[in-house]
C-alpha atoms as a PDB file:
ATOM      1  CA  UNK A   1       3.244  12.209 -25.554  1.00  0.00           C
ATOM      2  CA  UNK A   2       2.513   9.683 -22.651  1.00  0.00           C
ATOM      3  CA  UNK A   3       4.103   7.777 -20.155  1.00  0.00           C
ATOM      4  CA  UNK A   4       4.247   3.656 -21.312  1.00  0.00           C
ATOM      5  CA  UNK A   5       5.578   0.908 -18.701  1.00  0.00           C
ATOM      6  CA  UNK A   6       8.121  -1.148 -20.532  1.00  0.00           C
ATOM      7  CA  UNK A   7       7.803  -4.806 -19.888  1.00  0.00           C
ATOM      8  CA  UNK A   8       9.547  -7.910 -21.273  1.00  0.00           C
ATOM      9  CA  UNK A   9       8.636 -11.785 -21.815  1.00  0.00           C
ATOM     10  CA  UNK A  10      10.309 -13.372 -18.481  1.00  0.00           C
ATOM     11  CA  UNK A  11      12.853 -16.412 -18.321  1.00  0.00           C
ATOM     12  CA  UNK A  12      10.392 -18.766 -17.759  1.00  0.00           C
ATOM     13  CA  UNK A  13       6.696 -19.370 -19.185  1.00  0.00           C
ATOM     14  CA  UNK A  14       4.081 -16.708 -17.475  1.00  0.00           C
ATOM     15  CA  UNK A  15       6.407 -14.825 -16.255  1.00  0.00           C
ATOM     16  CA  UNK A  16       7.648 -10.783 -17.105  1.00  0.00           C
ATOM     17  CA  UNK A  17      10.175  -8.558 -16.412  1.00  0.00           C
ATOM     18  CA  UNK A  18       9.387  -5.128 -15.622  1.00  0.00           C
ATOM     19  CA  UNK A  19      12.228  -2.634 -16.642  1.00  0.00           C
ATOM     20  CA  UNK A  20      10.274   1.146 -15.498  1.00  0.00           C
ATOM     21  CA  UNK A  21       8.577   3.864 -17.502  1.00  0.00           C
ATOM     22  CA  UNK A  22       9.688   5.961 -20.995  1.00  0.00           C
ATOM     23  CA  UNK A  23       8.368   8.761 -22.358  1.00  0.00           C
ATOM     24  CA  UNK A  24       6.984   9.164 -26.197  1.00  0.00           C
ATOM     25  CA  UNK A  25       4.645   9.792 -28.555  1.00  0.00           C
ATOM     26  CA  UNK A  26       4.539   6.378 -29.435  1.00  0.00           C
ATOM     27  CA  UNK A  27       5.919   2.792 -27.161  1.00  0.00           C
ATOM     28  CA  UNK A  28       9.170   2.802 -29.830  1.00  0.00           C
ATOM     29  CA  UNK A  29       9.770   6.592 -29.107  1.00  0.00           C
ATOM     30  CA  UNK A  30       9.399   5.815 -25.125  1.00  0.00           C
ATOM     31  CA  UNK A  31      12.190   2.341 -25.035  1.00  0.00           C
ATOM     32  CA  UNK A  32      14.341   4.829 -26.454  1.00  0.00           C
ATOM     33  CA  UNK A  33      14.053   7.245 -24.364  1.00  0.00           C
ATOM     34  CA  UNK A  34      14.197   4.949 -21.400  1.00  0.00           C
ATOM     35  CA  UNK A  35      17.766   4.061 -22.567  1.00  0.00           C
ATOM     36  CA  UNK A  36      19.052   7.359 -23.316  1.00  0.00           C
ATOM     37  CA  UNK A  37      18.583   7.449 -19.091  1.00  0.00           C
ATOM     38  CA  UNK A  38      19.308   3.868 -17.627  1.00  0.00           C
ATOM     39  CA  UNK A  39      22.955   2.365 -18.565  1.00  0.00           C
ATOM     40  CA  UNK A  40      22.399  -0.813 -18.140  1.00  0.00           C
ATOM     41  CA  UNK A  41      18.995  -1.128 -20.125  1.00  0.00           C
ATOM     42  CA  UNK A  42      20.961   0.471 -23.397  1.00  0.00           C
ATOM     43  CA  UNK A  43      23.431  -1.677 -23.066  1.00  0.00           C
ATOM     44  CA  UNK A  44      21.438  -4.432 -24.246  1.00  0.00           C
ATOM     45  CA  UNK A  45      18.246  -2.729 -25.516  1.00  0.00           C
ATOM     46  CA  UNK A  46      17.679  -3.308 -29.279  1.00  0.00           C
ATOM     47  CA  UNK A  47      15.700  -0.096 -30.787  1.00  0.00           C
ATOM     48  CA  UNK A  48      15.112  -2.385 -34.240  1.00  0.00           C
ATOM     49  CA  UNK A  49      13.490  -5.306 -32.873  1.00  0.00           C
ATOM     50  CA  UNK A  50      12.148  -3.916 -29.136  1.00  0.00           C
ATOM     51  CA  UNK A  51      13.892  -6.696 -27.411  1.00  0.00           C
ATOM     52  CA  UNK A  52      15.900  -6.292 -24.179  1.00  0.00           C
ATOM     53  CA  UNK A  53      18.893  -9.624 -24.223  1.00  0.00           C
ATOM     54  CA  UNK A  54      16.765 -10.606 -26.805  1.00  0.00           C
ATOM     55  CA  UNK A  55      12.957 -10.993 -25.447  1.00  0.00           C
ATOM     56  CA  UNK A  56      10.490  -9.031 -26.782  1.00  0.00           C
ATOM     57  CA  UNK A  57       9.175  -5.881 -24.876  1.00  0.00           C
ATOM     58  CA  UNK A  58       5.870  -4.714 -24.069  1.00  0.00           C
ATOM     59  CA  UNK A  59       3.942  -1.987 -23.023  1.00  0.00           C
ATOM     60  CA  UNK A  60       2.028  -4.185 -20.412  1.00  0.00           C
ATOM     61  CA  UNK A  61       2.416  -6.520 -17.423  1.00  0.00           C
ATOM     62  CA  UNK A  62      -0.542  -9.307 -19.383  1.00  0.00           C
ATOM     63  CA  UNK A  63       0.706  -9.154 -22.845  1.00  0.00           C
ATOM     64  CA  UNK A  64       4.530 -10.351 -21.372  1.00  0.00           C
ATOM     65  CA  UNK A  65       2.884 -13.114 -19.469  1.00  0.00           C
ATOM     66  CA  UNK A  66       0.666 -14.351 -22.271  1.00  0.00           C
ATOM     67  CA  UNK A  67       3.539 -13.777 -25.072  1.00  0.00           C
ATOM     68  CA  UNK A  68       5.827 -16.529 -22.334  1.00  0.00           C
ATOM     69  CA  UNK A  69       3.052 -18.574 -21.656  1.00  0.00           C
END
């Protein structure tokens, strides 16, 4: 188990949103355990697709950027 940062594409081309840190075995395992203990990131978080409101999330700051770019 290891800590990932959860990132997602941003609004806009190059840029990212970062959300915090889960908890897992693997990057899945962590996003949902970073919603079981943040309301308003499970509120929109989809476990089946790894989006958050529907943009893709990752477990790093450059692969965000360059998925918006």
């Amino acid at each position: 188990m290891r800590n990932f940062e959860i990132w997602s594409e941003g609004n806009n081309p190059g840029e990212a949103d970062y959300y915090g840190e889960g908890y897992g075995s693997t990057f899945q395992e962590a996003c949902e355990n970073f919603a079981k203990n943040d309301k308003d990131f499970v509120r929109c978080f989809d476990l089946d697709n790894l989006t958050f409101w529907g943009r893709k999330l990752f477990d790093n700051e450059k692969d965000a950027k360059e998925y918006n770019a």
